[in-house]
C-alpha atoms as a PDB file:
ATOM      1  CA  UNK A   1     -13.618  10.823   5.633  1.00  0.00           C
ATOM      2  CA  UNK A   2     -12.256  13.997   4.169  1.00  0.00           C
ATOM      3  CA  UNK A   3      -8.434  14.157   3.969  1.00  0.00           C
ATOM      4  CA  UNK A   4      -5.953  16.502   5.268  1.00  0.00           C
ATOM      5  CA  UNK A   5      -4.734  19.088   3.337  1.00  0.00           C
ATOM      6  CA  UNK A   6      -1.129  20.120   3.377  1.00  0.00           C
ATOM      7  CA  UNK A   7       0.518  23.619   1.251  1.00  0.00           C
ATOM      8  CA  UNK A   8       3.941  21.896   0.327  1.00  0.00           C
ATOM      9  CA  UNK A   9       6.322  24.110   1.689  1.00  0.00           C
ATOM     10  CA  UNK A  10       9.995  24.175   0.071  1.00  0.00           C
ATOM     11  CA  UNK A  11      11.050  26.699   2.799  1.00  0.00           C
ATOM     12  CA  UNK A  12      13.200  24.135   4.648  1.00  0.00           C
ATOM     13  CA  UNK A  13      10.814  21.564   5.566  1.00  0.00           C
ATOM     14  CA  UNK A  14      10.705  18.142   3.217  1.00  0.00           C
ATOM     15  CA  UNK A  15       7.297  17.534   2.087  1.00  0.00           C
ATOM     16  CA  UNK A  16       6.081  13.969   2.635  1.00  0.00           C
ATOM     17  CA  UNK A  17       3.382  12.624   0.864  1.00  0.00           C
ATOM     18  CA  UNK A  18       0.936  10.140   2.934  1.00  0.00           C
ATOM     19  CA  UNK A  19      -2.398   7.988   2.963  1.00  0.00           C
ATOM     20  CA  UNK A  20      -4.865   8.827   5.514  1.00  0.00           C
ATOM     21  CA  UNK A  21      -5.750   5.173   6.421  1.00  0.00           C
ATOM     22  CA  UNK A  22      -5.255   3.499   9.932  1.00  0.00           C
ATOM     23  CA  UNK A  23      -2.756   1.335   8.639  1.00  0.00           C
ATOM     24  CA  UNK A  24      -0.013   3.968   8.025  1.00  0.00           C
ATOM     25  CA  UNK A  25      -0.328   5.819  11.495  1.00  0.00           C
ATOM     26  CA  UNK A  26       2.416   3.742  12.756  1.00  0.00           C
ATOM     27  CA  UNK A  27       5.119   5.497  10.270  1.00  0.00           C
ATOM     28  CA  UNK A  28       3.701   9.182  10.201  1.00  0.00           C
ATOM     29  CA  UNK A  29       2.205   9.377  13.959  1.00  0.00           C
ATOM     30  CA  UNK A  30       3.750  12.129  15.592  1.00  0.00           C
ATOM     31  CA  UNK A  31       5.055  14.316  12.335  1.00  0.00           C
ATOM     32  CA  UNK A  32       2.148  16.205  11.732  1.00  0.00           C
ATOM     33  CA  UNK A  33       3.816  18.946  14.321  1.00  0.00           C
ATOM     34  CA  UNK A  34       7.042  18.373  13.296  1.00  0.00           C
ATOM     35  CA  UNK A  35       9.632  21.201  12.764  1.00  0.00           C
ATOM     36  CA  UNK A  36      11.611  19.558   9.612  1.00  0.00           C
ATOM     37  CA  UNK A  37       8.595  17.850   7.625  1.00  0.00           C
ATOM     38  CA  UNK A  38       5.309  18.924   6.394  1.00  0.00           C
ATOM     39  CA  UNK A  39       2.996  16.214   5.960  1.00  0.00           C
ATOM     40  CA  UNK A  40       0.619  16.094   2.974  1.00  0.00           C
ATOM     41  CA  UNK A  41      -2.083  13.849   2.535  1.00  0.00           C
ATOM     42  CA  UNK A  42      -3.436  12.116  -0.346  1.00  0.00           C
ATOM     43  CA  UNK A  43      -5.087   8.429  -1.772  1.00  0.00           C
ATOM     44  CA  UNK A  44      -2.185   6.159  -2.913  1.00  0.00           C
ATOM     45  CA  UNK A  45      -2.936   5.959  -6.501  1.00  0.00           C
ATOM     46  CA  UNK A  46      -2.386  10.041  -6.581  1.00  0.00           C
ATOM     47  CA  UNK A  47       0.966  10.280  -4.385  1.00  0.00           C
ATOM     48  CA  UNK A  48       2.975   9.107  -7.314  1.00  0.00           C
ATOM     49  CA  UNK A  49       1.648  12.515  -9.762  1.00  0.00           C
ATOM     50  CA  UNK A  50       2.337  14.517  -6.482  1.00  0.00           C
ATOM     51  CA  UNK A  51       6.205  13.052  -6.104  1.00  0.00           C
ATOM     52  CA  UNK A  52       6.850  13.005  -9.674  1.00  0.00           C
ATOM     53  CA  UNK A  53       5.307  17.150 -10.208  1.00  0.00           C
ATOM     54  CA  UNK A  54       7.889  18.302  -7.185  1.00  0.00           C
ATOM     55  CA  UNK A  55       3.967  18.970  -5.180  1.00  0.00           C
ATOM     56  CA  UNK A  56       5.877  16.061  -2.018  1.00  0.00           C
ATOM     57  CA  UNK A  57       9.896  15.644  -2.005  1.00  0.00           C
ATOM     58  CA  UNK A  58       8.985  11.918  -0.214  1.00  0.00           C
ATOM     59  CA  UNK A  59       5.798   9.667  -0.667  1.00  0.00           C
ATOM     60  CA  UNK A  60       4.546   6.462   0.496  1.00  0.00           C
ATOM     61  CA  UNK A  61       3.810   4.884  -3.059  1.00  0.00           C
ATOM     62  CA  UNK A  62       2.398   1.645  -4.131  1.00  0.00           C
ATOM     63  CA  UNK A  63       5.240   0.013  -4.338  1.00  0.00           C
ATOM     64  CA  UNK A  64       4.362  -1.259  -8.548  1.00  0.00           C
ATOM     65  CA  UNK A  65       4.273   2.932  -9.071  1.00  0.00           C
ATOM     66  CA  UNK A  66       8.250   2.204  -8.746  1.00  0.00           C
ATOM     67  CA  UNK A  67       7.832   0.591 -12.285  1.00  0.00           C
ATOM     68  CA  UNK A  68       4.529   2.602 -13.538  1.00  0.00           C
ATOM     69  CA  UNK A  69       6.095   6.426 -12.825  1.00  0.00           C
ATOM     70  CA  UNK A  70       7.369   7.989 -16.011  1.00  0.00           C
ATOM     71  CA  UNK A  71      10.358   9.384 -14.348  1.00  0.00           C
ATOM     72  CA  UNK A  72      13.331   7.109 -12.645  1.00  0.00           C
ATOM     73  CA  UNK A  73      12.197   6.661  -8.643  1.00  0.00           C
ATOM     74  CA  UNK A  74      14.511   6.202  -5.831  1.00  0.00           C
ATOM     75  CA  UNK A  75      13.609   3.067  -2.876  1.00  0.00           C
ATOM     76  CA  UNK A  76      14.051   5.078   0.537  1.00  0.00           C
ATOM     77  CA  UNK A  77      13.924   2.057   2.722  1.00  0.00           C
ATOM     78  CA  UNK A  78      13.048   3.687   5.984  1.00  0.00           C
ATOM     79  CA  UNK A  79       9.448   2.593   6.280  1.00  0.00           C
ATOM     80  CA  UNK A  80       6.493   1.071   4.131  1.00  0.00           C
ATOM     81  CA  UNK A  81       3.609  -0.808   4.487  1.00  0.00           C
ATOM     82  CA  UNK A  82       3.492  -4.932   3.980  1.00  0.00           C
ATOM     83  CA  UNK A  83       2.913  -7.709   5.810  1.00  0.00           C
ATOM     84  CA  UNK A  84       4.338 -11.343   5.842  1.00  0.00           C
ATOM     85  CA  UNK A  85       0.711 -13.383   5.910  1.00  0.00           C
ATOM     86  CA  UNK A  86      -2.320 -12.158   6.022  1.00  0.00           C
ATOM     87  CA  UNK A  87      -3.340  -8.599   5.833  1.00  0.00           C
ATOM     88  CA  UNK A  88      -6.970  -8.401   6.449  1.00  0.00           C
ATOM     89  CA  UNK A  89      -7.259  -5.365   4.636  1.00  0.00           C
ATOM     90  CA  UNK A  90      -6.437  -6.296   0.688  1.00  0.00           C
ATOM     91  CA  UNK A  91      -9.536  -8.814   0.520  1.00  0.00           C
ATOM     92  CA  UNK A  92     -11.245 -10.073  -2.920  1.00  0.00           C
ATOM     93  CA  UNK A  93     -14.570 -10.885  -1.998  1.00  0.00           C
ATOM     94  CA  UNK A  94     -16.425 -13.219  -4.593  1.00  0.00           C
ATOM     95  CA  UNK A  95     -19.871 -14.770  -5.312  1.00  0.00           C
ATOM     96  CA  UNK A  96     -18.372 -17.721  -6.876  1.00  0.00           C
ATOM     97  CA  UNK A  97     -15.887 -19.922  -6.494  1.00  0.00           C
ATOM     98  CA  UNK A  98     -12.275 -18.085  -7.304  1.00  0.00           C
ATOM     99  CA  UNK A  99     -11.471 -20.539  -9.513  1.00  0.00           C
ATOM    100  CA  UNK A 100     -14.719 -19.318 -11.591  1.00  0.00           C
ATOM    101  CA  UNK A 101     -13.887 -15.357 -10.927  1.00  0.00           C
ATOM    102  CA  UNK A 102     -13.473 -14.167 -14.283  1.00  0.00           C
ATOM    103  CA  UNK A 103     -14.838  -9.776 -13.688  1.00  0.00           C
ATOM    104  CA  UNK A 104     -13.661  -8.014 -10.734  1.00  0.00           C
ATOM    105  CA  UNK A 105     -14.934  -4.605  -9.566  1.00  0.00           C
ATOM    106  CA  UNK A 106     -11.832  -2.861  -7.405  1.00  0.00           C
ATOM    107  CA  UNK A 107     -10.830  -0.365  -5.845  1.00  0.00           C
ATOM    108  CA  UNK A 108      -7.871   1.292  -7.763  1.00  0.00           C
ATOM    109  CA  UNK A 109      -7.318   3.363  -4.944  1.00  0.00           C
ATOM    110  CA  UNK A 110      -4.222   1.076  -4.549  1.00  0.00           C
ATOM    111  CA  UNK A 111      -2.210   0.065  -7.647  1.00  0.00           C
ATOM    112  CA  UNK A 112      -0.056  -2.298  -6.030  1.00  0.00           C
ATOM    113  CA  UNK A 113      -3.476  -4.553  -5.146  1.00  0.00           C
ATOM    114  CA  UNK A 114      -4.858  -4.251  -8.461  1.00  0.00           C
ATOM    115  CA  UNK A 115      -1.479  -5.770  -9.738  1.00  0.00           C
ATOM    116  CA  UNK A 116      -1.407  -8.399  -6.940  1.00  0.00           C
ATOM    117  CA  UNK A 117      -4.988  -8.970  -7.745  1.00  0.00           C
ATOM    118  CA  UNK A 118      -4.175 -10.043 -11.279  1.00  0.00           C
ATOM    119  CA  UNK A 119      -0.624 -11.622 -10.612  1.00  0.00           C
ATOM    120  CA  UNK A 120      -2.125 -13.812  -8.171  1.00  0.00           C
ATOM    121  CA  UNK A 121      -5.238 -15.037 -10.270  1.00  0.00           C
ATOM    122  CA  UNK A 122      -3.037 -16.006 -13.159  1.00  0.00           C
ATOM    123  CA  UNK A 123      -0.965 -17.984 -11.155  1.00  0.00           C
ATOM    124  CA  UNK A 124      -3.397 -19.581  -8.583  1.00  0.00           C
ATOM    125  CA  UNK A 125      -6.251 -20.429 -10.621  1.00  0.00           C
ATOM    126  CA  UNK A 126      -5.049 -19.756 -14.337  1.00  0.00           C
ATOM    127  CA  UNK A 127      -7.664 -16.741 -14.423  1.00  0.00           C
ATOM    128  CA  UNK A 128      -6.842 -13.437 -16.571  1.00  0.00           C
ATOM    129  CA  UNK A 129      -9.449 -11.499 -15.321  1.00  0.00           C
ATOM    130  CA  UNK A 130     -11.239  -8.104 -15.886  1.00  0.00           C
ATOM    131  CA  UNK A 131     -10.942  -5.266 -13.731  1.00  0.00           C
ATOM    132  CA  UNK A 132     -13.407  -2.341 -13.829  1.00  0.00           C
ATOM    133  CA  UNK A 133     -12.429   0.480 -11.122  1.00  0.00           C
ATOM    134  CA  UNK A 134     -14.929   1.401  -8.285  1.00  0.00           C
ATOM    135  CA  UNK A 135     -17.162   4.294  -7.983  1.00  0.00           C
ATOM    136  CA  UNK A 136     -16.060   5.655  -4.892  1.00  0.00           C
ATOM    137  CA  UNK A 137     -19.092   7.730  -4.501  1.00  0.00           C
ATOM    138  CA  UNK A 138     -21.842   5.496  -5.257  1.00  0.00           C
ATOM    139  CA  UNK A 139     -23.062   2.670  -2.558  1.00  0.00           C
ATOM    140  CA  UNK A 140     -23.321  -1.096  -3.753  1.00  0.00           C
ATOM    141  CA  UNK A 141     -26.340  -3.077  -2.913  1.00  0.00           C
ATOM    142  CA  UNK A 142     -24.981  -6.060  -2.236  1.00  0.00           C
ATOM    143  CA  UNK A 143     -27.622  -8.157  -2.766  1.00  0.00           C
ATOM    144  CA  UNK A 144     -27.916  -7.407  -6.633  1.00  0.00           C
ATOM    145  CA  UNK A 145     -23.334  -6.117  -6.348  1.00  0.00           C
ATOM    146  CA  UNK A 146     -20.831  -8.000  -8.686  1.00  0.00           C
ATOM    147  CA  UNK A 147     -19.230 -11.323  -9.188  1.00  0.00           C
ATOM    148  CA  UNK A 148     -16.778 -10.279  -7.176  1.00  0.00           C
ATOM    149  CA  UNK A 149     -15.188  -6.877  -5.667  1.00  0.00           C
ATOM    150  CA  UNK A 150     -11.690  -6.124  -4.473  1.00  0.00           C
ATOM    151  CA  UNK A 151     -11.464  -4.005  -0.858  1.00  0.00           C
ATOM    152  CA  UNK A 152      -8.738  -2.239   0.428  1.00  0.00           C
ATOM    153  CA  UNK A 153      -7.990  -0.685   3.490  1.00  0.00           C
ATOM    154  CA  UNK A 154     -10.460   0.655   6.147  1.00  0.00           C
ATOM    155  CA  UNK A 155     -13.376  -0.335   3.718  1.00  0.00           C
ATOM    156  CA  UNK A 156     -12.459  -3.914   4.277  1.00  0.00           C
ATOM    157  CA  UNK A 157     -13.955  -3.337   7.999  1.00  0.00           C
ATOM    158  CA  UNK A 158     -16.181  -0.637   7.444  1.00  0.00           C
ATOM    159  CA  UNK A 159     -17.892  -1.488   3.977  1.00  0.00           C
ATOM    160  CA  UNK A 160     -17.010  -5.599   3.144  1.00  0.00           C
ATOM    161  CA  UNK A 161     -20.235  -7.577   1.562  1.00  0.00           C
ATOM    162  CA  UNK A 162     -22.067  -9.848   4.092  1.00  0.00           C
ATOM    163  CA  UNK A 163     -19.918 -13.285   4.096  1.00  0.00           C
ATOM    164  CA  UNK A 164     -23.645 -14.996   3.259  1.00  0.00           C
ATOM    165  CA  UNK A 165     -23.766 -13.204  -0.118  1.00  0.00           C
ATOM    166  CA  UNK A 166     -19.413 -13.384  -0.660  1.00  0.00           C
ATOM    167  CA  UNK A 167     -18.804 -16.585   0.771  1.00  0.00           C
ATOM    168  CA  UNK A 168     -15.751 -16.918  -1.320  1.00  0.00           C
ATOM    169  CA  UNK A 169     -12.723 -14.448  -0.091  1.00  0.00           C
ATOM    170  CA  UNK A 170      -9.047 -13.921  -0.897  1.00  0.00           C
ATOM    171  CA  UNK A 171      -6.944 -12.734   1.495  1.00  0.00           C
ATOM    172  CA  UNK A 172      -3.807 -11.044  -0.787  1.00  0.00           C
ATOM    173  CA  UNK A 173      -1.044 -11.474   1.521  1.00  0.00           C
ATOM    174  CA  UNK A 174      -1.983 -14.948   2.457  1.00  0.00           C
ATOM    175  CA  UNK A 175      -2.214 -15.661  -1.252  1.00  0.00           C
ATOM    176  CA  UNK A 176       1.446 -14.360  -2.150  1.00  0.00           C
ATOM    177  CA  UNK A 177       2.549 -15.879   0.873  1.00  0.00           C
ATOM    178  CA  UNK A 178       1.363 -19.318   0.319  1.00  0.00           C
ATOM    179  CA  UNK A 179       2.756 -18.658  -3.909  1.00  0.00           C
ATOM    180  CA  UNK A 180       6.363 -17.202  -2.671  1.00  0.00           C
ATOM    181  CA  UNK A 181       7.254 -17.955   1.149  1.00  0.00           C
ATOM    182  CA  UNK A 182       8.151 -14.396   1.130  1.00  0.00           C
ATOM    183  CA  UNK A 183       6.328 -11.578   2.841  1.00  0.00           C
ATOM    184  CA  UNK A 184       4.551  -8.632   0.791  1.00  0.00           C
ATOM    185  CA  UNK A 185       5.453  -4.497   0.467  1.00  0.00           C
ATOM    186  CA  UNK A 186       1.839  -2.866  -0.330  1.00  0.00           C
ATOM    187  CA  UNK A 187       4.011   0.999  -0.454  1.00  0.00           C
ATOM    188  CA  UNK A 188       7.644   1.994   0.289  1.00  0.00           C
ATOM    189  CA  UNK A 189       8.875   5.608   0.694  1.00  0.00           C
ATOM    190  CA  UNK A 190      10.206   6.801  -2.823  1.00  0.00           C
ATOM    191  CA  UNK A 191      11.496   9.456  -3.706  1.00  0.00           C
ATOM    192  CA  UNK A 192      12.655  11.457  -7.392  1.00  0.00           C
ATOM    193  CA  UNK A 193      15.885   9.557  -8.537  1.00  0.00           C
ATOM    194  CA  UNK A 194      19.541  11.757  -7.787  1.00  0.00           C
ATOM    195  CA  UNK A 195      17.937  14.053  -5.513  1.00  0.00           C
ATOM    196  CA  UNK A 196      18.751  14.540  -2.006  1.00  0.00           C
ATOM    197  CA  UNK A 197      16.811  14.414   0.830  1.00  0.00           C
ATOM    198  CA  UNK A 198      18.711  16.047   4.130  1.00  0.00           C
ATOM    199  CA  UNK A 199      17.693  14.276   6.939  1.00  0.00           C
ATOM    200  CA  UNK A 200      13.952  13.337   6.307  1.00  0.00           C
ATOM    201  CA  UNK A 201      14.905   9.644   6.012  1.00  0.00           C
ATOM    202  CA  UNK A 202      16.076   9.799   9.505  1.00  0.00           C
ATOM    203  CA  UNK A 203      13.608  11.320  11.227  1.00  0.00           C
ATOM    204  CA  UNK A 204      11.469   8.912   9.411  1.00  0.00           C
ATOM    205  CA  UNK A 205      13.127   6.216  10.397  1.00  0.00           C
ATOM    206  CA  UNK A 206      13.446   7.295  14.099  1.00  0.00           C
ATOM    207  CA  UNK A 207       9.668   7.957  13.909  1.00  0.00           C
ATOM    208  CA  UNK A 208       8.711   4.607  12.986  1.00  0.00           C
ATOM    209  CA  UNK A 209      10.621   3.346  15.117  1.00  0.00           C
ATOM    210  CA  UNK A 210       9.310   5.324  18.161  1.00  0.00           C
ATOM    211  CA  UNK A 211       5.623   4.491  17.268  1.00  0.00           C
ATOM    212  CA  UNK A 212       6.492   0.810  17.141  1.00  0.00           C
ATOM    213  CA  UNK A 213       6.354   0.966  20.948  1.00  0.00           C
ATOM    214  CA  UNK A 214       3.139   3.320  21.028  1.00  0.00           C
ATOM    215  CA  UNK A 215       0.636   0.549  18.935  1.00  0.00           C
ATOM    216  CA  UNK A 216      -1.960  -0.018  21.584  1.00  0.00           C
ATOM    217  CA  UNK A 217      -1.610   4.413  22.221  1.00  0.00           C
ATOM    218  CA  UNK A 218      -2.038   5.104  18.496  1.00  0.00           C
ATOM    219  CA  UNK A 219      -4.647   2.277  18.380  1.00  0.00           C
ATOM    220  CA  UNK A 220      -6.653   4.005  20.589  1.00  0.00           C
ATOM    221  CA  UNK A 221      -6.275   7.764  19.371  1.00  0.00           C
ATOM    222  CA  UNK A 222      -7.638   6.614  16.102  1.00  0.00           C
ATOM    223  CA  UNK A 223      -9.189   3.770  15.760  1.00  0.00           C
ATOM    224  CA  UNK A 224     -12.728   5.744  16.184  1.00  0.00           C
ATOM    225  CA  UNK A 225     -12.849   7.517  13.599  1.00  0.00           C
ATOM    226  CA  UNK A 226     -11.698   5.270  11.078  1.00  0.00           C
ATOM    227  CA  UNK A 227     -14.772   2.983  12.082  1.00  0.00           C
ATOM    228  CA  UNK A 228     -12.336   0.137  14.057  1.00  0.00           C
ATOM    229  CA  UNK A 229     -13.051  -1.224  16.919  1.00  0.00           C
ATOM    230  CA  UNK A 230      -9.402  -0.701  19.286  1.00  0.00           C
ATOM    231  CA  UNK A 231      -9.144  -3.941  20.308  1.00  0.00           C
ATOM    232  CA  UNK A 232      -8.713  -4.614  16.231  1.00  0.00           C
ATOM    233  CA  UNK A 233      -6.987  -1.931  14.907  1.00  0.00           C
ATOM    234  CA  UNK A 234      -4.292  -2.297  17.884  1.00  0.00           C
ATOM    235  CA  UNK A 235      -4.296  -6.630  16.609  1.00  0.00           C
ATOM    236  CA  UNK A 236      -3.895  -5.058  12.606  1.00  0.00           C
ATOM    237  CA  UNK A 237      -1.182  -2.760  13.010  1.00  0.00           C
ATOM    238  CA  UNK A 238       0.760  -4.947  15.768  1.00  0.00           C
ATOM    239  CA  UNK A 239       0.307  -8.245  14.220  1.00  0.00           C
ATOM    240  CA  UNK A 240      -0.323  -8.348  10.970  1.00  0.00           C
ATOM    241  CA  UNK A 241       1.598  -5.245   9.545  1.00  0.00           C
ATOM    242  CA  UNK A 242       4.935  -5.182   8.730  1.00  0.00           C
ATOM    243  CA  UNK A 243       6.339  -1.464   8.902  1.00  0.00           C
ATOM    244  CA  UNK A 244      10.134  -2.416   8.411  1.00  0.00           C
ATOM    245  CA  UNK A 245      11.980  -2.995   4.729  1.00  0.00           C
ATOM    246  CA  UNK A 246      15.068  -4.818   5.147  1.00  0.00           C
ATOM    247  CA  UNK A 247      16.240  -7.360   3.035  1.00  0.00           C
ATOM    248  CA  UNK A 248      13.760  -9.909   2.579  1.00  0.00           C
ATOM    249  CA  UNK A 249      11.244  -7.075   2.075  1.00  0.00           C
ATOM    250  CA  UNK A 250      13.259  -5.640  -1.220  1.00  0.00           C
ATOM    251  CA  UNK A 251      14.041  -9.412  -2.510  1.00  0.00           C
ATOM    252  CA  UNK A 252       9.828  -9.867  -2.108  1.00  0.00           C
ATOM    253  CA  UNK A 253       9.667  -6.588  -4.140  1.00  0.00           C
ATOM    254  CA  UNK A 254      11.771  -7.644  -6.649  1.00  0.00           C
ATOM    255  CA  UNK A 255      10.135 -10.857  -6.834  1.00  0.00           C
ATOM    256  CA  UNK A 256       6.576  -8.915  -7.367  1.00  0.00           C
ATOM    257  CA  UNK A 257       8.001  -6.778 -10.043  1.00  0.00           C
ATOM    258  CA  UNK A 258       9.150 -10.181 -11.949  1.00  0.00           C
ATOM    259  CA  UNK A 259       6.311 -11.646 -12.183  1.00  0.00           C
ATOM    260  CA  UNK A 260       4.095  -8.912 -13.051  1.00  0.00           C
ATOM    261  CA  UNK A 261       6.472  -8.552 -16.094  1.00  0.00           C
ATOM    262  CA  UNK A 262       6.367 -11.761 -16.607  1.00  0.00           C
ATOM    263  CA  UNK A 263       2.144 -11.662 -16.777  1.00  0.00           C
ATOM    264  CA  UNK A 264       2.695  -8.172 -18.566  1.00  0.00           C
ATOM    265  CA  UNK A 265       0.987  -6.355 -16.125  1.00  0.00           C
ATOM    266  CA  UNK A 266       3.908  -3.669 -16.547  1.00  0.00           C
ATOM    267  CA  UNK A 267       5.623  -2.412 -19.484  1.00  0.00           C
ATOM    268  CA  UNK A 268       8.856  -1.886 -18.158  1.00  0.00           C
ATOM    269  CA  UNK A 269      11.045  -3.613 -15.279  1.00  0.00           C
ATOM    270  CA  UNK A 270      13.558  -0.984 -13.578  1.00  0.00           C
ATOM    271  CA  UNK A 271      16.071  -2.454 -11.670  1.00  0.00           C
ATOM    272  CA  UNK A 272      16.178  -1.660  -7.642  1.00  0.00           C
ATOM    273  CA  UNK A 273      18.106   1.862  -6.630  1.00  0.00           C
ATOM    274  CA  UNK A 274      17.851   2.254  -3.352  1.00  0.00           C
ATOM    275  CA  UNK A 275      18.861   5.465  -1.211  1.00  0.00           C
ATOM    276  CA  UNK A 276      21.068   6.956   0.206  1.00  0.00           C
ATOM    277  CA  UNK A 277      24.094   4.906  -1.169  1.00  0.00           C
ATOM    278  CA  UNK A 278      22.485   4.845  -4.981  1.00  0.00           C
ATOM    279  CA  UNK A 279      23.619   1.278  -5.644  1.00  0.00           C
ATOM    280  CA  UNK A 280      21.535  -0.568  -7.812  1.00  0.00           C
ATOM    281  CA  UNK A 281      20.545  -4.127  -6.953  1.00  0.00           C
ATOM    282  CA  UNK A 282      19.491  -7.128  -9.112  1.00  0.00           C
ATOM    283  CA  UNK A 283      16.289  -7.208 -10.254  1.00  0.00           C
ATOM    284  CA  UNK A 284      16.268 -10.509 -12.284  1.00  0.00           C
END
């Protein structure tokens, strides 16, 4: 689907950068009307260059761009997209057995999953694998497609591989779950370090909170035309998502961050600042 296309305005209204996916409707349902933000919407792996050139004041980020972005990022922990189990949307799907997965095609769309992707095959099944990014605009006959492909998002319903062609499948969250105990942040709510925000991480927060009582209502406004059945989308975003950061959340992403230094799948490991307070938290 086409996305959304927002002016950002610096007239008063915060600009808030966004995916366009079903499984961020729960934070950003309800704001596209709203008098103090203008909502802008864009793939994940471009809403970090939108925060970092001033084009959002506020973005829902991969939560690794924390540690990829040039410029120092601030953790607004209103909001942000995980899951603690299975997310049945981050899905490597694999000809072989994973333990024999050695080329994956994948959809970069999402740098966090890429990341994950690699982090988890290292540690699982001693694999340092190969990643070639998707053609988004060309289809994939299945029958003659890759070793193995990694899905995120609404593709994972719409557009997986037949299961008798990719019998072997990796559900990411499950995966770090079963490594860590700890649940997983796919994209927090950043922000440009020592700026301010007014009171956009409020009404965020007050939104999210709000829609967490409106699942089944938001299920069935959109579900449609993102290809999901309702009954789904409504068991997705209700039961497997995760749309709160709290503690355990920002221990799991410092965990993530530590061990994709450790696999040096970043080159640099910024500790944790979190807004509003600006205290930084151990990242070891």
């Amino acid at each position: 689907m086409s996305l959304p296309t927002t002016k950002p305005n610096h007239d008063g209204a915060c600009v808030v950068g966004c995916v366009s996916f079903l499984n961020a409707r729960p934070l950003i349902d309800g704001l596209d009307d709203h008098h103090e933000l203008t909502v802008r919407y864009d793939v994940p792996s471009a809403l970090l260059e939108d925060l970092t050139a001033g084009e959002v004041d506020l973005a829902l980020c991969p939560v690794i761009d924390y540690q990829l972005s040039d410029k120092p990022l601030t953790i607004v922990p209103v909001g942000g997209i995980g899951c603690d189990g299975p997310t049945l949307t981050v899905r490597l799907f694999s000809r072989v057995p994973l333990e024999r997965v050695t080329h994956v095609l994948a959809d970069t769309h999402s740098h966090t999953s890429v990341v994950l992707l690699r982090l988890l095959m290292q540690e699982l099944y001693g694999n340092a694998i190969t990643v070639e990014s998707l053609d988004h605009d060309t289809s994939i006959d299945w029958a003659t497609g890759p070793e193995a492909v990694l899905l995120i998002g609404d593709k994972v319903v719409t557009a997986s591989p037949p299961d008798e062609l990719y019998a072997h499948q990796l559900d990411l969250g499950s995966a770090w779950k079963t490594l860590t105990g700890l649940p997983f942040v796919f994209a927090v709510w950043m922000m440009r370090a020592d700026e301010t925000l007014g009171s956009a991480p409020a009404v965020l927060d007050n939104q999210r909170s709000a829609n967490a009582d409106r699942i089944e209502d938001i299920a069935a406004a959109c579900a449609e035309r993102h290809g999901w059945t309702v009954q789904l989308a409504t068991h997705y975003m209700r039961d497997l998502l995760r749309y709160t950061v709290g503690p355990r959340e920002l221990q799991a992403m410092q965990e993530f961050w530590a061990r994709a230094a450790k696999w040096n799948l970043i080159e640099r490991h910024r500790p944790l600042l979190i807004y509003p307070d600006l205290q930084t938290a151990d990242a070891d």
